[in-house]
N, C-alpha and C. Protein backbone atom coordinates (compact mmCIF):
# COMPACT_ATOMS: atom_id res chain seq x y z
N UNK A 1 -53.35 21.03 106.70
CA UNK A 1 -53.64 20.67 105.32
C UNK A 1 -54.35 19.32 105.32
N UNK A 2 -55.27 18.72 104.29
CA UNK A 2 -56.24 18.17 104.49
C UNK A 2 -55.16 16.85 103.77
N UNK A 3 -55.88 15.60 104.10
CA UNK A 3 -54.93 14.37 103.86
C UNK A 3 -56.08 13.87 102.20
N UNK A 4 -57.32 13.98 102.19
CA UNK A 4 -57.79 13.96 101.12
C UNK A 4 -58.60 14.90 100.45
N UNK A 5 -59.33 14.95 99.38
CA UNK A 5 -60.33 15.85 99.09
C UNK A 5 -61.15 15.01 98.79
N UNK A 6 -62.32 15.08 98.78
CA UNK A 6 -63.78 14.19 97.77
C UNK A 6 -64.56 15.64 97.33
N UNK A 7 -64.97 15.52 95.76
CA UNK A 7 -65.48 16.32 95.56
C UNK A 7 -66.68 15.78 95.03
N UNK A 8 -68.39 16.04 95.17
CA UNK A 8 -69.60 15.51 94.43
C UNK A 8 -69.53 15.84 93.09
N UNK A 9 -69.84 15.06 92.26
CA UNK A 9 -69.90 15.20 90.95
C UNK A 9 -71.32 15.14 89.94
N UNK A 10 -71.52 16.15 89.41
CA UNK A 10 -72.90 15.24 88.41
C UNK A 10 -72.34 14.84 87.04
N UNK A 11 -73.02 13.54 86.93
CA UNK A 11 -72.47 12.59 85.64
C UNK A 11 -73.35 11.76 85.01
N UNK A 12 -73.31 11.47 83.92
CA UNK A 12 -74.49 11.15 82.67
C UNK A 12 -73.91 9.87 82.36
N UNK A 13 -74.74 8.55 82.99
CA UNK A 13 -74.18 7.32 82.55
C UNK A 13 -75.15 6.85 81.11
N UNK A 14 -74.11 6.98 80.31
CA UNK A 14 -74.37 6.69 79.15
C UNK A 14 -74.71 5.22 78.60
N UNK A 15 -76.18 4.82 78.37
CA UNK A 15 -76.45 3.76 77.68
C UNK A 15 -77.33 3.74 77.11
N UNK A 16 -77.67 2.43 76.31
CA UNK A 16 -78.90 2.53 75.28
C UNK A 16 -80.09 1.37 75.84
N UNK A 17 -80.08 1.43 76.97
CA UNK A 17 -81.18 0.47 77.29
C UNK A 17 -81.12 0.59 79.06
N UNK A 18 -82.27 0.66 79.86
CA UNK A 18 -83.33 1.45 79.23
C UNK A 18 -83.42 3.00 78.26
N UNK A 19 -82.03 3.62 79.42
CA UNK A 19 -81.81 4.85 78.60
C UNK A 19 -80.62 5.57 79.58
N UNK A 20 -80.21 6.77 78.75
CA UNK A 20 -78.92 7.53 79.55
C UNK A 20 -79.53 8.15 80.73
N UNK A 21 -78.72 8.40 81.94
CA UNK A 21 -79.36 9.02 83.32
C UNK A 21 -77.96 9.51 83.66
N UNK A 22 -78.94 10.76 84.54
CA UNK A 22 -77.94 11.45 84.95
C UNK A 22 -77.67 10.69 86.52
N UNK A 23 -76.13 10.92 87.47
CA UNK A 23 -75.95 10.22 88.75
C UNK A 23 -74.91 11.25 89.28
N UNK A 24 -74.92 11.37 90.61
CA UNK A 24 -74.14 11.79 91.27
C UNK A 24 -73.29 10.64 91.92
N UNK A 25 -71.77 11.31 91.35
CA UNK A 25 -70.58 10.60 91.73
C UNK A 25 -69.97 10.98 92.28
N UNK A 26 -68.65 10.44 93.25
CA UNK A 26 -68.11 11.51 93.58
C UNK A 26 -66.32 11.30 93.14
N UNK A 27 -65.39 12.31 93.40
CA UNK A 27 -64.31 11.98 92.99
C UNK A 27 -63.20 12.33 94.14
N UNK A 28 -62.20 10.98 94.56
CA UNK A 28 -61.89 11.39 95.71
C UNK A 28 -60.18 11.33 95.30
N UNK A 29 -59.53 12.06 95.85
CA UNK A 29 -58.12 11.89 95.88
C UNK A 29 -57.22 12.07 97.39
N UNK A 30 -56.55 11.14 97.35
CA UNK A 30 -55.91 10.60 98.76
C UNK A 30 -54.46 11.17 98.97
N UNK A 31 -53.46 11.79 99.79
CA UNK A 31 -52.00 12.02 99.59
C UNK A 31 -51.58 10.49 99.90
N UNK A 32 -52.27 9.52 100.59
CA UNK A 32 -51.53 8.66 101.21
C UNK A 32 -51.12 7.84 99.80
N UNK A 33 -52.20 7.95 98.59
CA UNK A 33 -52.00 7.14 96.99
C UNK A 33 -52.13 8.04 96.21
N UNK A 34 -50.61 9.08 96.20
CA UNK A 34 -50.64 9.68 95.50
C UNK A 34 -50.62 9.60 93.63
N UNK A 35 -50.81 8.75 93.62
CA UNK A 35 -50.36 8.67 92.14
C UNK A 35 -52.04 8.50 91.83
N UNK A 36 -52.94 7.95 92.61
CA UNK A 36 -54.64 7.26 91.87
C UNK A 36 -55.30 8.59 92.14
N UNK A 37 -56.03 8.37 91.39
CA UNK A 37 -57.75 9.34 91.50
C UNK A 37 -58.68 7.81 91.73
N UNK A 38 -59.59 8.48 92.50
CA UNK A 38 -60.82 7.39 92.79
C UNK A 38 -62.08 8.25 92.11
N UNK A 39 -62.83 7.09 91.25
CA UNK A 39 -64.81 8.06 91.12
C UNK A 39 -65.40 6.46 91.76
N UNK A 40 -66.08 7.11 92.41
CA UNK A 40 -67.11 6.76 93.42
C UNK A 40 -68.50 6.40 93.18
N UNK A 41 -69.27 5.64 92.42
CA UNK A 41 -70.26 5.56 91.61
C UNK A 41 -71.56 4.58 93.00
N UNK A 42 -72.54 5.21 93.13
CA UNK A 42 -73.58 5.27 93.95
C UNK A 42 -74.29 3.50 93.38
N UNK A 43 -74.91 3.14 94.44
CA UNK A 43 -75.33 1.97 94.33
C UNK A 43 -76.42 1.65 93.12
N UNK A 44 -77.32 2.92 93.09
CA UNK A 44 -78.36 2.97 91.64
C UNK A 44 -77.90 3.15 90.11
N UNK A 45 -76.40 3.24 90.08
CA UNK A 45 -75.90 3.32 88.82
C UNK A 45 -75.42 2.16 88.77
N UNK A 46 -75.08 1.16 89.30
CA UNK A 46 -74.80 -0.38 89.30
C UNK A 46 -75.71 -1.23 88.57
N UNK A 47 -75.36 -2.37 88.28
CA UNK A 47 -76.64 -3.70 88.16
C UNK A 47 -76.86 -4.31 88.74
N UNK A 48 -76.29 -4.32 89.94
CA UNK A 48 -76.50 -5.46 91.06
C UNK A 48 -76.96 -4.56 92.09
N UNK A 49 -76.73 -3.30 92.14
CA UNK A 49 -77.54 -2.73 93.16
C UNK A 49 -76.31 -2.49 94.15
N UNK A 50 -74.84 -2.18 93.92
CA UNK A 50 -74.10 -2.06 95.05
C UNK A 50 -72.86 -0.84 94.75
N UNK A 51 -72.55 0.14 95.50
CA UNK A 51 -71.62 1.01 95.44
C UNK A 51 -70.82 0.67 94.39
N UNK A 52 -70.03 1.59 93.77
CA UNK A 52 -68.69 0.95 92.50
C UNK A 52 -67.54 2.07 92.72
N UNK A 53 -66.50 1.47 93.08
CA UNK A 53 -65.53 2.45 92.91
C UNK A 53 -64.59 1.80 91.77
N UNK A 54 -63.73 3.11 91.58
CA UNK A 54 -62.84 2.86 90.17
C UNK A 54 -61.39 3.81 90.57
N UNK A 55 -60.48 3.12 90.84
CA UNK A 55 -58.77 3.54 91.23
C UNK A 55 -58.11 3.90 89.50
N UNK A 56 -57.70 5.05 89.04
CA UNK A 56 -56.76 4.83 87.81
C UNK A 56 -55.39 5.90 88.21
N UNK A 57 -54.78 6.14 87.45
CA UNK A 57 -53.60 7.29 87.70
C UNK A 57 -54.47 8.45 87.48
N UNK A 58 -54.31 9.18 88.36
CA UNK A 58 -53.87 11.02 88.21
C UNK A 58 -53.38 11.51 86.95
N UNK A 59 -52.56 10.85 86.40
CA UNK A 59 -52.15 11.50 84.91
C UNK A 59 -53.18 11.16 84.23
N UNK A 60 -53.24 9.94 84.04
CA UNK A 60 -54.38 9.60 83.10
C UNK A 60 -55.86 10.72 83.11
N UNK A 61 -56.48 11.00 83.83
CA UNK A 61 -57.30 11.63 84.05
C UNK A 61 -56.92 12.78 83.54
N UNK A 62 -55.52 13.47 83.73
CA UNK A 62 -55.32 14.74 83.33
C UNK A 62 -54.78 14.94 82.12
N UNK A 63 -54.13 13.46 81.07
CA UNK A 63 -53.71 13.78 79.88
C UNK A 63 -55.24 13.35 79.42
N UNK A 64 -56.27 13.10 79.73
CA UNK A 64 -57.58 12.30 78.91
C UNK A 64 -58.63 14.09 78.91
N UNK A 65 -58.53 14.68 79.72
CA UNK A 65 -58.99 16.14 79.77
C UNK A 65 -59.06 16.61 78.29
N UNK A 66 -57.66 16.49 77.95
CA UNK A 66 -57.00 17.18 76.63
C UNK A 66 -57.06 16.67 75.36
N UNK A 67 -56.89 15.35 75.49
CA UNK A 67 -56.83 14.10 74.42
C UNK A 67 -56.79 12.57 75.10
N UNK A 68 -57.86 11.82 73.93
CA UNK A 68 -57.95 10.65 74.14
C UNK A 68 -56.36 10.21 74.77
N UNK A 69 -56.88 9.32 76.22
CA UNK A 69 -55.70 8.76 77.02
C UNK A 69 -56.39 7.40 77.38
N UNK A 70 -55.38 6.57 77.45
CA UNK A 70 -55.62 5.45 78.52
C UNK A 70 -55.30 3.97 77.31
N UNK A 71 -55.00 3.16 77.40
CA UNK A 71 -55.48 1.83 76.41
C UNK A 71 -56.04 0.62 77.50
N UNK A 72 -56.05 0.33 78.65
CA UNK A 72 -56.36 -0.86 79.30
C UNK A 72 -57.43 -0.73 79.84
N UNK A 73 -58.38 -1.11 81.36
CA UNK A 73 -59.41 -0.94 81.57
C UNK A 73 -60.17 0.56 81.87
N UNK A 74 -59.42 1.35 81.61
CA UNK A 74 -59.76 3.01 81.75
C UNK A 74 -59.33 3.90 80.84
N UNK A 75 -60.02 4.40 79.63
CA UNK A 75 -60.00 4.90 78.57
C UNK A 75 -60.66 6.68 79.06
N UNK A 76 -59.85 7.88 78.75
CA UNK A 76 -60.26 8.86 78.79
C UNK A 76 -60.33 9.60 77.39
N UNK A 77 -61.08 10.60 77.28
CA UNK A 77 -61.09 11.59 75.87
C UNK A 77 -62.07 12.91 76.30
N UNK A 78 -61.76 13.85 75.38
CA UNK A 78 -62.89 14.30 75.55
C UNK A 78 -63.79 14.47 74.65
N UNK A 79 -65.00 15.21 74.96
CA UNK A 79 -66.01 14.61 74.09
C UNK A 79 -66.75 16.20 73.44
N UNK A 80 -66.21 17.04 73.02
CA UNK A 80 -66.23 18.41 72.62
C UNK A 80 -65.64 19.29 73.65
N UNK A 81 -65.84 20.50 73.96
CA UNK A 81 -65.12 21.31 74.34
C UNK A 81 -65.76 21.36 75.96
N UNK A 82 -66.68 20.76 76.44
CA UNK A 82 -67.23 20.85 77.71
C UNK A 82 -67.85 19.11 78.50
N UNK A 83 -67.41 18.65 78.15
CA UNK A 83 -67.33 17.22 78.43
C UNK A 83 -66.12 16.70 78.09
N UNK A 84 -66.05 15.38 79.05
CA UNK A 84 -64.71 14.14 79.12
C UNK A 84 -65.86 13.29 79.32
N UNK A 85 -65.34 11.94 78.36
CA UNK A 85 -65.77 10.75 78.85
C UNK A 85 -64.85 9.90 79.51
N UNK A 86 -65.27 8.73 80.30
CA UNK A 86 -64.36 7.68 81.07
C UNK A 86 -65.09 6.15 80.79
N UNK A 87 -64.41 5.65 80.22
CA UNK A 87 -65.02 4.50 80.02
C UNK A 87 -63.99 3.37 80.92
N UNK A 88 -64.93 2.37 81.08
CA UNK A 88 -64.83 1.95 82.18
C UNK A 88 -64.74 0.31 81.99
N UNK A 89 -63.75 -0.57 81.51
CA UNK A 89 -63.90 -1.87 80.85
C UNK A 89 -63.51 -2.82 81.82
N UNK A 90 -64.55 -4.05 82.09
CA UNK A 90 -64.65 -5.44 83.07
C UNK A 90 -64.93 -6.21 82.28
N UNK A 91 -64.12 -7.80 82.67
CA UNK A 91 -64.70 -8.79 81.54
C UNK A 91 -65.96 -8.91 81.36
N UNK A 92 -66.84 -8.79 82.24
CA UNK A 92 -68.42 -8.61 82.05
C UNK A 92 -69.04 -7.89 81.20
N UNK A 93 -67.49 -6.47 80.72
CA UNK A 93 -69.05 -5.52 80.05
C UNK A 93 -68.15 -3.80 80.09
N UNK A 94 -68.97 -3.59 79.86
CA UNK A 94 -68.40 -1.70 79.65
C UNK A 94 -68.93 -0.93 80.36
N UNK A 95 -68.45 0.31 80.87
CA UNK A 95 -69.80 1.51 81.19
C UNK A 95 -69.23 2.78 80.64
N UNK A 96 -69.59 3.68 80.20
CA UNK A 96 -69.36 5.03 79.50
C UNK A 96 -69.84 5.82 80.34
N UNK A 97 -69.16 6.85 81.13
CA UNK A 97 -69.86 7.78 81.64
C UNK A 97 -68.97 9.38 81.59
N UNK A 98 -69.64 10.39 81.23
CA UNK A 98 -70.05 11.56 80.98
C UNK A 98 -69.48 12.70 82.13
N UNK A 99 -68.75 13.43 82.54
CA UNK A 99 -68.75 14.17 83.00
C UNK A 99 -68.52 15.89 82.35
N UNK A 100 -68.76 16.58 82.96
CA UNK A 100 -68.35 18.02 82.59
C UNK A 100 -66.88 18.25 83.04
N UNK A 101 -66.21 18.85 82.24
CA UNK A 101 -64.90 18.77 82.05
C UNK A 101 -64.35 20.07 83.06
N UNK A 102 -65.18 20.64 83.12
CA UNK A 102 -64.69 21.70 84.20
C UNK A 102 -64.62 21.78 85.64
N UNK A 103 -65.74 20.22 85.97
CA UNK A 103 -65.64 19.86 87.33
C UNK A 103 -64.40 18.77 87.23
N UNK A 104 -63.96 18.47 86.30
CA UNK A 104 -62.70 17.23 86.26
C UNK A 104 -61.36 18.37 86.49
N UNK A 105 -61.64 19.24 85.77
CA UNK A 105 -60.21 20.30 86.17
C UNK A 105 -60.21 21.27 87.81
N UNK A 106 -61.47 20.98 87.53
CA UNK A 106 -61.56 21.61 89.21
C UNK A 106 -60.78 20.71 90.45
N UNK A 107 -61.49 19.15 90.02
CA UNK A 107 -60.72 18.41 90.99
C UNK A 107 -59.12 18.07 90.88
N UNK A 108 -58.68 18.04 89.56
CA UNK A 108 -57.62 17.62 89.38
C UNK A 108 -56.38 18.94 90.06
N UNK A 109 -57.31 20.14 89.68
CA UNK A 109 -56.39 21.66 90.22
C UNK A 109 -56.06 21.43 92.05
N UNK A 110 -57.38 21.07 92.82
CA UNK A 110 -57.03 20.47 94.24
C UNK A 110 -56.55 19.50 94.59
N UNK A 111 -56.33 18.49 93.48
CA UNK A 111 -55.80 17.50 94.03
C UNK A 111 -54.02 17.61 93.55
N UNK A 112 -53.71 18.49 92.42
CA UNK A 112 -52.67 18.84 92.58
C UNK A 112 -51.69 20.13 93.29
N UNK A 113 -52.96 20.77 94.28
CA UNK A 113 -52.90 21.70 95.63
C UNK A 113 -52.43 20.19 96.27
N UNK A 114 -52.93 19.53 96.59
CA UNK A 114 -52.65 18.74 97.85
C UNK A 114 -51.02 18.04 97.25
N UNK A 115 -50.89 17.44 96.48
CA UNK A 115 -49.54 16.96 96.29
C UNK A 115 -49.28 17.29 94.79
N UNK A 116 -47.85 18.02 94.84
CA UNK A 116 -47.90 18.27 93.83
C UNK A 116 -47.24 17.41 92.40
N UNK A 117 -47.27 18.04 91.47
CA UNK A 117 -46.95 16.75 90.35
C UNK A 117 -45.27 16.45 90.39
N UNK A 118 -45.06 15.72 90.04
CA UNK A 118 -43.37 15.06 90.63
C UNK A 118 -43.07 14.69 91.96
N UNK A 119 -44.03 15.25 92.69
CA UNK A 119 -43.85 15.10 94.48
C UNK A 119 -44.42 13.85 94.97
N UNK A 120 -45.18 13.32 94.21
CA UNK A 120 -45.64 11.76 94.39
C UNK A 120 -45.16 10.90 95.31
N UNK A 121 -43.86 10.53 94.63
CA UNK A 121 -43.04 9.60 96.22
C UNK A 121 -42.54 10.29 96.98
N UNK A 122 -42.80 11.65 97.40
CA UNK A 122 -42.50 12.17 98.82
C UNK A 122 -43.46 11.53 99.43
N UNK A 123 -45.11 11.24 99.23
CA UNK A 123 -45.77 11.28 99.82
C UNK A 123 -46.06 9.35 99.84
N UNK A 124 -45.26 8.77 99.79
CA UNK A 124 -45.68 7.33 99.73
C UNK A 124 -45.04 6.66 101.12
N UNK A 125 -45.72 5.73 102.14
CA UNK A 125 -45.13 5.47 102.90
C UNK A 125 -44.53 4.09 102.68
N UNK A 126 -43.28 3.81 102.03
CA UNK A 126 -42.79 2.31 101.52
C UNK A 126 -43.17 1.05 102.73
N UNK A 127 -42.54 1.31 103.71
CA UNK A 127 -42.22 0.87 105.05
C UNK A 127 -43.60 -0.01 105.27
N UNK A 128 -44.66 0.88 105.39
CA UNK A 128 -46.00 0.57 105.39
C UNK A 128 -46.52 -0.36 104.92
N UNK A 129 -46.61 -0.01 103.63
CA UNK A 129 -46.59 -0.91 102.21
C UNK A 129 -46.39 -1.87 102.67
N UNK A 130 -45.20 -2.43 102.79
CA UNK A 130 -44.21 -3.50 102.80
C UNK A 130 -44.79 -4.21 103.32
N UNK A 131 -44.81 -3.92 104.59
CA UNK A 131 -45.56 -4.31 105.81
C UNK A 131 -46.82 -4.72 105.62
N UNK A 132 -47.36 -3.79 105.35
CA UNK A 132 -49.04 -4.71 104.26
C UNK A 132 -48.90 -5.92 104.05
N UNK A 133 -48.13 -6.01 102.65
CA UNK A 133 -47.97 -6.61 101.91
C UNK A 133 -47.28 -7.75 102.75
N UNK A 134 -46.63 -8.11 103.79
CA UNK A 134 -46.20 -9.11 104.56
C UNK A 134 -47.14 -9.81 105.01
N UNK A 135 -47.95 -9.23 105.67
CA UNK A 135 -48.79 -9.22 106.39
C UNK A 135 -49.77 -10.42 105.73
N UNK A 136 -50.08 -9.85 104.13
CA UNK A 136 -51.12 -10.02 103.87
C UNK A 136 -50.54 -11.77 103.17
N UNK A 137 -49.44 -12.10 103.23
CA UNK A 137 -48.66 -13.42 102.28
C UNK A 137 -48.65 -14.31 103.18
């Protein structure tokens, strides 16, 4: 059994200057952090010109499918019956971006193949952690 999935995504970064574009993102989910979803945003959808990733909960993503979710820097909803938006808030600034809602249930269906929901801290290694986190003080 596979320890992550990444799945490619196409997604519509929404703005009003110069204008909206479409980008391929991708969306990755890990057993080792079971609780995050990662999207993966390519260096040409940036302003500085450099890769962007974005860590939020797994739930979030999957109660935002259905109905507006989230209040802090990651806001989900959806946006009619075949789109979710994810907005995306830094003290710098905002980004809104667009996906099709059927590739968000696609990933969320494998990523809850790989661990399932409540099974979360089976899959967490504390010990590890810890140890990190020693490490790193």
């Amino acid at each position: 059994m596979p320890h992550a999935i990444e799945q490619a995504v196409q997604a519509r970064l929404i703005a009003t200057a110069p204008r909206s574009r479409v980008i391929l993102a991708r969306l990755r989910y890990e057993r080792a952090d079971p609780f995050a979803v990662r999207v993966l945003f390519p260096a040409t959808a940036s302003l500085d010109g450099t890769e962007v990733e974005w860590a939020f909960g797994r739930e979030l993503l999957a109660a935002g499918v259905l109905a507006p979710a989230g209040t802090g820097d990651v806001r989900v909803w959806p946006c009619g019956p075949r789109r979710t938006v994810l907005e995306f808030h830094t003290e710098d600034g905002m980004a809104m971006v667009q996906f099709a809602t059927h590739d968000l249930r696609r990933f969320l269906a494998l990523a809850y193949g790989l661990v399932a929901q409540g099974r979360e801290s089976h899959h967490l290694d504390v010990d590890a952690d810890l140890a990190a986190l020693l490490r790193e003080a």
